[in-house]
Protein backbone atom coordinates (compact mmCIF):
# COMPACT_ATOMS: atom_id res chain seq x y z
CA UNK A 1 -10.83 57.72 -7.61
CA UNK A 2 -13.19 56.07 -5.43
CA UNK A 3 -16.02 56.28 -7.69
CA UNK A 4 -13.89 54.78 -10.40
CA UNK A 5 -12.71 51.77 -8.58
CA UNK A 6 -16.11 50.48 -7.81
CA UNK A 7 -17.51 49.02 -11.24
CA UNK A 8 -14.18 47.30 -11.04
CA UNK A 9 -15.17 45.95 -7.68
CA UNK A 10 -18.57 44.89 -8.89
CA UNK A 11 -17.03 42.93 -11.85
CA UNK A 12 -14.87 41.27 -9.42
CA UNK A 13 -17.10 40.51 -7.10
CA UNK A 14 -20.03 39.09 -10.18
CA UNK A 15 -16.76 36.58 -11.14
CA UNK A 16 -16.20 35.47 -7.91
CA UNK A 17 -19.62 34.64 -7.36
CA UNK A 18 -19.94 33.08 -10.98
CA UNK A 19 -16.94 30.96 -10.23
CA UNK A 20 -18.36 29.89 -6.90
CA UNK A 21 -21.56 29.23 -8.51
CA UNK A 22 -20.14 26.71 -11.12
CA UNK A 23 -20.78 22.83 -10.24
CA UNK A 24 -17.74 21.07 -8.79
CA UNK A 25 -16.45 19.02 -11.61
CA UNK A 26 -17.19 14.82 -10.11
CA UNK A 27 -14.22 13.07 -9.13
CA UNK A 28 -12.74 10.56 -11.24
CA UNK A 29 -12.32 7.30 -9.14
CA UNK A 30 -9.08 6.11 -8.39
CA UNK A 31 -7.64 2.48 -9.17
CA UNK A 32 -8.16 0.32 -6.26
CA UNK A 33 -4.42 -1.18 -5.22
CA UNK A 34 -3.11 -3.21 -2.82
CA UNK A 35 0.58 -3.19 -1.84
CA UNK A 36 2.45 -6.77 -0.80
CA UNK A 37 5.41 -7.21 1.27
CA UNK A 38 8.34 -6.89 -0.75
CA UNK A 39 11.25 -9.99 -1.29
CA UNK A 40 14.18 -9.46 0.25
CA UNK A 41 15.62 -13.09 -0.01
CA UNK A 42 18.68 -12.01 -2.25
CA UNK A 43 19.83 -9.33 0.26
CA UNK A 44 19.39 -10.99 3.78
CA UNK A 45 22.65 -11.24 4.13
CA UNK A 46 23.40 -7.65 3.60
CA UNK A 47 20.40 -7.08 5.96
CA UNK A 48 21.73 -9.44 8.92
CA UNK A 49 24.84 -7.09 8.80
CA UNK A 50 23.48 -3.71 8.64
CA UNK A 51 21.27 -4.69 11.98
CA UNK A 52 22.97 -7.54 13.71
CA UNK A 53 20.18 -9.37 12.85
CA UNK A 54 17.43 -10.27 10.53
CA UNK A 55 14.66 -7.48 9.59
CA UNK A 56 12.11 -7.52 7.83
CA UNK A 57 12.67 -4.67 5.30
CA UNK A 58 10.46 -6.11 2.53
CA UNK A 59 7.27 -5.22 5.37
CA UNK A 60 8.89 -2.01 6.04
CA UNK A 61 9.78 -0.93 2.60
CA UNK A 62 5.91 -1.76 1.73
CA UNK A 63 4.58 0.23 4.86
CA UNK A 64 6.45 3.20 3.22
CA UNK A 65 5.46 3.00 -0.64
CA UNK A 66 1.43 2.97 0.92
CA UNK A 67 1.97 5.76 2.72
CA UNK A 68 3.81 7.75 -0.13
CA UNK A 69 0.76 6.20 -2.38
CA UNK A 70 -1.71 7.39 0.19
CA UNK A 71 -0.50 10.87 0.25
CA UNK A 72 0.35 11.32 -3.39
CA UNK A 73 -3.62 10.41 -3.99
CA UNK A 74 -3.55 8.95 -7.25
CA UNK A 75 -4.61 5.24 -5.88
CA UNK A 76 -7.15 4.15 -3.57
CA UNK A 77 -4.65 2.20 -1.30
CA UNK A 78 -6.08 -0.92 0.91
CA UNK A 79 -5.22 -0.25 4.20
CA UNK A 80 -1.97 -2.93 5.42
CA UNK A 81 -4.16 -4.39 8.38
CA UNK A 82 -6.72 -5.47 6.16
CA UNK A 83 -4.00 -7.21 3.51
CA UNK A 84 -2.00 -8.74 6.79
CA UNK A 85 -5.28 -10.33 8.07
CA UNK A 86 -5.91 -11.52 4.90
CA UNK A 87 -2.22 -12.92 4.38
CA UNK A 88 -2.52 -14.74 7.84
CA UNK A 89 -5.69 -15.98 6.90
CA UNK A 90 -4.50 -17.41 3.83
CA UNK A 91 -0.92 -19.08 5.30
CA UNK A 92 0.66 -17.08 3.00
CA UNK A 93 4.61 -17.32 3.18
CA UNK A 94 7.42 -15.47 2.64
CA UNK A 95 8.50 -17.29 -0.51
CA UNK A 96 5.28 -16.42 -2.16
CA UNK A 97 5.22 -12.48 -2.11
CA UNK A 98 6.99 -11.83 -5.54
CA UNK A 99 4.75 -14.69 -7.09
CA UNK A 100 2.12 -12.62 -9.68
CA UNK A 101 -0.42 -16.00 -9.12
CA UNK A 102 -0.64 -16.16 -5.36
CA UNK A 103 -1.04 -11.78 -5.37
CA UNK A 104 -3.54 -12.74 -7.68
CA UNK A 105 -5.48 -14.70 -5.43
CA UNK A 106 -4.70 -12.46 -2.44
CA UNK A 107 -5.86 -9.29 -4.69
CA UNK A 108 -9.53 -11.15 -5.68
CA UNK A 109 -10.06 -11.77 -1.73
CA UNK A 110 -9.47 -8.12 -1.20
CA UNK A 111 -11.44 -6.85 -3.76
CA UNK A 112 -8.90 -4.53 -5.08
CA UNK A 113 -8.03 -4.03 -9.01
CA UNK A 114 -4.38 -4.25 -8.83
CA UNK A 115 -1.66 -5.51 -6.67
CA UNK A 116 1.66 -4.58 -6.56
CA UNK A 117 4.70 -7.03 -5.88
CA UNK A 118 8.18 -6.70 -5.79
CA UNK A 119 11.46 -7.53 -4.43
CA UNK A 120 14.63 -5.46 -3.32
CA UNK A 121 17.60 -6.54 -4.93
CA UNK A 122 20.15 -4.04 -2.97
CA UNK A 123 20.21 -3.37 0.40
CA UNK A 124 23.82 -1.93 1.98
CA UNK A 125 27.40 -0.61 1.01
CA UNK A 126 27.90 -0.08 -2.89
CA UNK A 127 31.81 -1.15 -2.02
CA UNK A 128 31.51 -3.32 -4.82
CA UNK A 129 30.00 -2.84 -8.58
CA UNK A 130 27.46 -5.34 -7.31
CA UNK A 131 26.01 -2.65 -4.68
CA UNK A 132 25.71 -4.54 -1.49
CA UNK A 133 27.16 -4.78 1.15
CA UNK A 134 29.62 -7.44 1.82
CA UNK A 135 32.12 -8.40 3.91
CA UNK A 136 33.37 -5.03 4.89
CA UNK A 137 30.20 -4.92 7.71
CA UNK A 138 31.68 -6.98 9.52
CA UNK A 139 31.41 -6.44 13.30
CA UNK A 140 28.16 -5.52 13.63
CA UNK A 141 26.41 -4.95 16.99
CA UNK A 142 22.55 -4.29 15.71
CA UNK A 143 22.78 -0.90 17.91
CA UNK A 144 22.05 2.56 15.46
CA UNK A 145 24.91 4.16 15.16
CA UNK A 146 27.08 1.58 16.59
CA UNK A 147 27.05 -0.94 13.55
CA UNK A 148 28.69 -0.75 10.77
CA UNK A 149 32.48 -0.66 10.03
CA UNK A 150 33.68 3.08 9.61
CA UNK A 151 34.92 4.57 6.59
CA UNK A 152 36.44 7.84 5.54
CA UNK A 153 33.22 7.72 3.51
CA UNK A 154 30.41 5.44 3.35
CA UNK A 155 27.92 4.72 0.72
CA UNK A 156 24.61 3.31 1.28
CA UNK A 157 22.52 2.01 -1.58
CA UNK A 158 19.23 0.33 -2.13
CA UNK A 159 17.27 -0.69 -5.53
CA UNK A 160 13.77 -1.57 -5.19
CA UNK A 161 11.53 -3.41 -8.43
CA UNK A 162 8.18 -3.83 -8.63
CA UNK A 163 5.57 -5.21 -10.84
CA UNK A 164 1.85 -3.96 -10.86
CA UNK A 165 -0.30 -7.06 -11.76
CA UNK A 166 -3.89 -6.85 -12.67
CA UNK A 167 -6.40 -8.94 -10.39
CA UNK A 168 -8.37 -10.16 -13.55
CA UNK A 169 -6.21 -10.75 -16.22
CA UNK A 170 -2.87 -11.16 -14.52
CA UNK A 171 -1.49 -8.86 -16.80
CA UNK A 172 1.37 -6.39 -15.76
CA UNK A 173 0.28 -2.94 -16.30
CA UNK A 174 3.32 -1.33 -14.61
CA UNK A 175 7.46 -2.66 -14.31
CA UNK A 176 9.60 -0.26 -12.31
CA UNK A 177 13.22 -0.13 -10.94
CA UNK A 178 13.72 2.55 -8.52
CA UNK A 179 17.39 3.27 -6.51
CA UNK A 180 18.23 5.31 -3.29
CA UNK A 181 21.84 6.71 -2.96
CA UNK A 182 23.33 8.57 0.22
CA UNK A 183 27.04 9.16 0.96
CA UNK A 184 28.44 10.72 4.23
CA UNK A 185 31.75 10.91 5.21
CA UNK A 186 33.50 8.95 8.49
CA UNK A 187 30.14 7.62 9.24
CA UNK A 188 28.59 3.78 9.48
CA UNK A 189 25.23 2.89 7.57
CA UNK A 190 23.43 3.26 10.90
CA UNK A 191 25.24 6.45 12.00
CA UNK A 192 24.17 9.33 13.26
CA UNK A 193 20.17 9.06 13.99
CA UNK A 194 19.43 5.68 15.19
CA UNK A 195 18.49 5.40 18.70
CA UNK A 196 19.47 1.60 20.52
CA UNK A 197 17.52 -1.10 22.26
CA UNK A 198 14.26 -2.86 20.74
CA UNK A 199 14.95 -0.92 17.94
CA UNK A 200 18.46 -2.35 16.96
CA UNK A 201 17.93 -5.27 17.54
CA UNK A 202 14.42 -6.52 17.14
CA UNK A 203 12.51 -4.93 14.75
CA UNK A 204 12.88 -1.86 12.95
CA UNK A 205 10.12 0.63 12.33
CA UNK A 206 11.85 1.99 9.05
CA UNK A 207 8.76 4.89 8.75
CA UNK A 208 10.50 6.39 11.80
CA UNK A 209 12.07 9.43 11.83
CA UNK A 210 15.27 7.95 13.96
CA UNK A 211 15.88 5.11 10.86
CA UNK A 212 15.35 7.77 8.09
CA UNK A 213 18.16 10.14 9.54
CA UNK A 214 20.54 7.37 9.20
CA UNK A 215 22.35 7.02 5.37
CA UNK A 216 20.48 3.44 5.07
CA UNK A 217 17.53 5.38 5.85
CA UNK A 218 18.15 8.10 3.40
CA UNK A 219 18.47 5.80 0.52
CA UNK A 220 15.69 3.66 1.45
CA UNK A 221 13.48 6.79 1.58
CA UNK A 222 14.75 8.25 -2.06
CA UNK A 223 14.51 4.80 -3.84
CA UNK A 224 11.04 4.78 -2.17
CA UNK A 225 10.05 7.98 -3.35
CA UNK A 226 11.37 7.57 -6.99
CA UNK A 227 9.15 4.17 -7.18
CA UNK A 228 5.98 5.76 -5.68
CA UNK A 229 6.32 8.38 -8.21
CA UNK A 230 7.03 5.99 -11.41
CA UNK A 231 3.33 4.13 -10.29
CA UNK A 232 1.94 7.46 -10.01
CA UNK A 233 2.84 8.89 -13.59
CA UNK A 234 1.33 5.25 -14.76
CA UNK A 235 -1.90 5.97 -13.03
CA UNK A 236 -3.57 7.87 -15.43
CA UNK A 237 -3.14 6.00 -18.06
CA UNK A 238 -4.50 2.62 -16.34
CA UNK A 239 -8.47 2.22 -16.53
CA UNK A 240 -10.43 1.97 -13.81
CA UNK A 241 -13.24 -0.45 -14.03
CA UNK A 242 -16.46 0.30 -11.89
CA UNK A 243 -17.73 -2.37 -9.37
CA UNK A 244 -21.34 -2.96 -9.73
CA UNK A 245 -22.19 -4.65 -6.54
CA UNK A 246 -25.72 -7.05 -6.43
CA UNK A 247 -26.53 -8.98 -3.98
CA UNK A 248 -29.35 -9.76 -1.16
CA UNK A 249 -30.22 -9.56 2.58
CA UNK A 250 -29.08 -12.70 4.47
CA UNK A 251 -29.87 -11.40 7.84
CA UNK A 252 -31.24 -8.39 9.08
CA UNK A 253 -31.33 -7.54 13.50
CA UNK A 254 -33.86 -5.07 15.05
CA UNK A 255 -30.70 -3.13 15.46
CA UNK A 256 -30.26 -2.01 12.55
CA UNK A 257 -27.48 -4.80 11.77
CA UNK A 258 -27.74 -6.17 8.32
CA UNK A 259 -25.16 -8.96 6.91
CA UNK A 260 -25.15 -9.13 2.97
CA UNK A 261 -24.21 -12.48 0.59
CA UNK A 262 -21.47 -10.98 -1.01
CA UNK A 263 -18.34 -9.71 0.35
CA UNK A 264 -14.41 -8.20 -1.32
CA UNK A 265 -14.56 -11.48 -3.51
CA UNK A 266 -17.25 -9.11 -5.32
CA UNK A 267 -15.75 -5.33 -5.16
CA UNK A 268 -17.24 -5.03 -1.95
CA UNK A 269 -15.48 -2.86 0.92
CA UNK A 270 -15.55 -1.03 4.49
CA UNK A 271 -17.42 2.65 4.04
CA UNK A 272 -19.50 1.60 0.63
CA UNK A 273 -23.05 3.23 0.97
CA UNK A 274 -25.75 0.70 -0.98
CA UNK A 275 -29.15 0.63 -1.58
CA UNK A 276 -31.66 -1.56 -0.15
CA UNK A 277 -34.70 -2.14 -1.86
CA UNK A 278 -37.81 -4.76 -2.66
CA UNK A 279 -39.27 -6.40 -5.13
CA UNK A 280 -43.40 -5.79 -4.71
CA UNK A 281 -44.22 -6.89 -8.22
CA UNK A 282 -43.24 -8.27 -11.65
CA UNK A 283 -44.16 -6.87 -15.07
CA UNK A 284 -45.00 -9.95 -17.23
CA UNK A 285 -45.16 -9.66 -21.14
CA UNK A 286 -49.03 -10.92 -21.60
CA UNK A 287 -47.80 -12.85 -24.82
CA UNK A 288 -45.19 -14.67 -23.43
CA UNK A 289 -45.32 -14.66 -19.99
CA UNK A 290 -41.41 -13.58 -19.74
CA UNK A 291 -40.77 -11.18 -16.96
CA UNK A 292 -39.85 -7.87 -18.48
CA UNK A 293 -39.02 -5.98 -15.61
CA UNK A 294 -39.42 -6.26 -11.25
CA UNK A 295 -40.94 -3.15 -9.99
CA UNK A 296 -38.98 -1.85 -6.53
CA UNK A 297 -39.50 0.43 -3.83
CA UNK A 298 -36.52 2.22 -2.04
CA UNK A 299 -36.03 0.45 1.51
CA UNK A 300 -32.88 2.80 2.77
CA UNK A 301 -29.11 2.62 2.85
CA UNK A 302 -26.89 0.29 4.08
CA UNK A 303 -23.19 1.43 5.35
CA UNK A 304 -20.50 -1.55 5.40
CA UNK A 305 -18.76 -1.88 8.43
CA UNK A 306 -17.54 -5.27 8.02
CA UNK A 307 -15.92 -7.27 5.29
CA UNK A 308 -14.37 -10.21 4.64
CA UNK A 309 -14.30 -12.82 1.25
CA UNK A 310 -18.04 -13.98 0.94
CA UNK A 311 -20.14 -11.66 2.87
CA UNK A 312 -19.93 -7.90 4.58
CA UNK A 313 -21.71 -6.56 7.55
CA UNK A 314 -23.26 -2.69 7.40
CA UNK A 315 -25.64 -0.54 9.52
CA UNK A 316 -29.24 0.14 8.19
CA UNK A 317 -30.25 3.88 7.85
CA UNK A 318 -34.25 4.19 6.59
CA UNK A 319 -37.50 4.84 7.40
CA UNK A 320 -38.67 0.86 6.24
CA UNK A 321 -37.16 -2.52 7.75
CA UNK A 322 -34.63 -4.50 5.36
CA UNK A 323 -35.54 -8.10 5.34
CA UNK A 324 -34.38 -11.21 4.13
CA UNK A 325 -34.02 -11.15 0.12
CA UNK A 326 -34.17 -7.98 0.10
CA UNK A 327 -32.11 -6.70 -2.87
CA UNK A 328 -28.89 -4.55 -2.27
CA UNK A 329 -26.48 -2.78 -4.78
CA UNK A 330 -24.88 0.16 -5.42
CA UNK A 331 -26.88 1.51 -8.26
């Protein structure tokens, strides 16, 4: 028996190998997004009575479609500090965060491909056909379950649209309507998982496990869910453009520090590895005198650190010394 078994073992063992042996297959890159705070200005009403007060669920809703983005993997997501520095930066209000022309211009500065906007049009009880809340929240404290008038059974709804716009052409590549649904009986929309305090009544971390066990929470969650997953089944089916980065030295430290002349306004962003290099001569055409190509040594690699719209900082690695005018890119 054991004789017989062990050509099998060697054939297994020669695949395994084989298999182990084949090149990893490259991997394709992702489209680079960036997710704005969504609108909310239809439903702050409905929001000032589920809390007691006024939250900002279009920041929260966003925080939780970039995470559920960032662990799906289909996008290369900008991280939300980066956007919110840029946003302050830029006095960027409220009213402007469903507007596809102002994204635009937030989504150049970032360097990203796509941004997505969006607004929540239902946030609260679906009493009503309409699917908000209403006046039957009346009596609202802002505590977790405290708020909220009790029902033999409560319905909490929320409906989420959003709009993926394309930096450069400002064209929508992606419309989706997404809607989150939980019903529970004799509870409130905040029963049963909220905790009190800060929380209630200032501002609400809605990626938090204590706001998700609560029926607003569920729905928020599910709509959330069902949109991340309609812009995921679009991915692959939007192109993704490569960034060819050129640029030049502006100022190079004996540490190693180098700061570049180009910045997110050209594709550039924190943990790209470019190549530093220099021109030592020029190949002329002896008829014309036209240059027909620049002969270039390798200097090293430069890793960015630092960006912001016109320029990005990086730390050398190399055996040479970048200088001024030295030429940088990512080919």
């Amino acid at each position: 028996m054991f004789r017989r078994l062990l050509p099998a073992c060697f054939v297994l063992l020669a695949l395994a190998a084989a298999a182990q042996a084949q090149p990893s297959q490259p991997q394709q890159p992702k489209r680079r997004v960036a997710v704005m705070n969504f609108d909310y200005a239809t439903v702050t009403t409905y929001v000032q009575q589920v809390f007691g007060t006024n939250q900002d669920i279009g920041k929260g809703i966003a925080d939780m479609l970039v995470d559920k983005l960032v662990n799906d993997g289909q996008y290369s997501v900008i991280e939300r500090k980066e956007l919110d520095k840029i946003l302050a930066e830029q006095n960027f209000s409220n009213s402007d965060r469903a507007d596809a022309n102002s994204a635009a211009k937030i989504a150049r500065i970032l360097g990203v491909q796509s941004i997505i906007i969006g607004s929540i049009t239902q946030f609260g009880r679906d009493d009503k056909s309409t699917g908000v809340g209403g006046g039957a929240l009346g009596g609202v404290t802002g505590r977790f379950g405290i708020g909220g008038v009790k029902k033999s059974e409560a319905n909490a709804v929320v409906q989420i649209t959003a709009r993926m716009i394309d930096t450069n052409t400002a064209e929508i590549l992606a419309s989706c309507t997404a809607k989150g649904e939980s019903t529970r009986k004799g509870t409130s929309l905040l029963g049963a998982g909220g905790g009190s305090g800060s929380e209630g009544g200032g501002g609400v971390d809605m990626k938090s496990s204590n706001f998700g066990a609560t029926i607003i929470g569920e729905a928020t969650t599910k709509a959330v869910n069902e949109l991340g997953a309609q812009l995921d089944a679009k991915a692959s089916t939007l192109a993704v453009v490569a960034v060819h980065i050129s640029a030049m030295v502006a100022d190079a430290e004996p540490d190693g520090t180098v700061i570049i002349n180009v910045g997110s306004r050209n594709g550039v962003k924190v943990g790209d590895i470019l190549n530093i290099t220099r021109k030592v001569r020029e190949v002329k055409d002896p008829d014309t005198g036209k240059v027909l190509r620049s002969i270039e040594d390798p200097v090293g690699s430069l890793t960015i650190t630092q960006v912001d719209e016109n320029s990005a900082t990086g730390k050398f690695s190399g055996a040479g010394a970048p200088q001024v005018k030295d030429t940088v890119s990512n080919r």
